[in-house]
Protein backbone atom coordinates (compact mmCIF):
# COMPACT_ATOMS: atom_id res chain seq x y z
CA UNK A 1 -11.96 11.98 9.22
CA UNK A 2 -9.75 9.65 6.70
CA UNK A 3 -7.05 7.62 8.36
CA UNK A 4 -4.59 7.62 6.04
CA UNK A 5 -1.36 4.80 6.35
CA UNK A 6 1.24 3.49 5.18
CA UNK A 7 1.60 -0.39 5.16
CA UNK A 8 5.18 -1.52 3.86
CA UNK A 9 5.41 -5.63 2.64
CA UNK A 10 1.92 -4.74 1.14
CA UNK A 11 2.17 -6.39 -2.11
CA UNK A 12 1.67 -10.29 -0.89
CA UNK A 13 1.43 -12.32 2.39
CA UNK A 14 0.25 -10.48 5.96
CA UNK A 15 1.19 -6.89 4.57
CA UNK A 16 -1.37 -7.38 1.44
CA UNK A 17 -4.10 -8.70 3.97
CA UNK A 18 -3.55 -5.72 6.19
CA UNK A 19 -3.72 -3.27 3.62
CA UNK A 20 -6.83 -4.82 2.34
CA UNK A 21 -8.35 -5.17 6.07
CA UNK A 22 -7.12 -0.94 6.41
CA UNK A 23 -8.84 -0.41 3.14
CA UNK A 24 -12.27 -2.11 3.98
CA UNK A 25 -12.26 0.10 7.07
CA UNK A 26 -12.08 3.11 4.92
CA UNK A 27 -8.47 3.94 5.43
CA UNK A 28 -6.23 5.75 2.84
CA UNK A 29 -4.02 2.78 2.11
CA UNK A 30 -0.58 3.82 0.66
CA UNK A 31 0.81 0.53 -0.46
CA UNK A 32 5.13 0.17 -0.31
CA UNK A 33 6.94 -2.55 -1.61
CA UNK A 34 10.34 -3.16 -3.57
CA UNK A 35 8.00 -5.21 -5.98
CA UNK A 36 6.63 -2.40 -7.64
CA UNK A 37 4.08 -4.13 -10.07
CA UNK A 38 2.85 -6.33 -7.37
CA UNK A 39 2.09 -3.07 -5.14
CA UNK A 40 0.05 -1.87 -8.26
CA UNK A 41 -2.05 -4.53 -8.06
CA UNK A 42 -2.79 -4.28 -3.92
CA UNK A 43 -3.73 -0.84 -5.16
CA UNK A 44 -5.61 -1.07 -7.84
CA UNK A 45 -7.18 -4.37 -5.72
CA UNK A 46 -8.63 -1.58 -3.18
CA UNK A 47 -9.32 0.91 -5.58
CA UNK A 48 -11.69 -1.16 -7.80
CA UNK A 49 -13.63 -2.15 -4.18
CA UNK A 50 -14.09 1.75 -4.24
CA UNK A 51 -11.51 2.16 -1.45
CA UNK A 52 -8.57 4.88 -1.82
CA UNK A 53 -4.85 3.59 -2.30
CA UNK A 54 -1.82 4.53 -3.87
CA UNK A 55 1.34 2.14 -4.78
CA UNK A 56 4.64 3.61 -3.92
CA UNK A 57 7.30 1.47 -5.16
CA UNK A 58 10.37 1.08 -2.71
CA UNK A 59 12.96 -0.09 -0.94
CA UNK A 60 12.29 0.28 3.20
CA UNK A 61 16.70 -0.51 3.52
CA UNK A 62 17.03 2.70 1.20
CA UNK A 63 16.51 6.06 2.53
CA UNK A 64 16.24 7.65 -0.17
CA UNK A 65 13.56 5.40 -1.56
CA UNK A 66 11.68 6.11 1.35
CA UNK A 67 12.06 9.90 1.59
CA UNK A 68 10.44 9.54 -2.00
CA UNK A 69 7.84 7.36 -1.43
């Protein structure tokens, strides 16, 4: 079975490295950050090493952001 997560502050610093870490253990990495480019690239980072993630731009202070993501 596929853990799948959600790692928020994953586009730089600790929450990059833990999505990355996630992703090499074969979780479903969904990567949130308010710097929605930079969560593209953690994505597309874990995708190209053949892992599964998807960047959800957002806010974590905004509800609505959230509900979305």
């Amino acid at each position: 079975m596929t853990r799948s997560v959600l790692v928020t502050g994953s586009a730089s610093g600790i929450g990059r490295a833990t999505a990355l870490l996630l992703a090499r253990d074969g979780a479903a990495v969904t990567v949130i950050d308010r710097a929605g480019d930079a969560a593209e690239d953690t994505a597309r980072e874990i995708t190209s090493a053949g892992g599964s993630a998807t960047a959800a731009p957002a806010d974590v202070g905004n509800e609505g952001e959230i509900a979305a993501a």
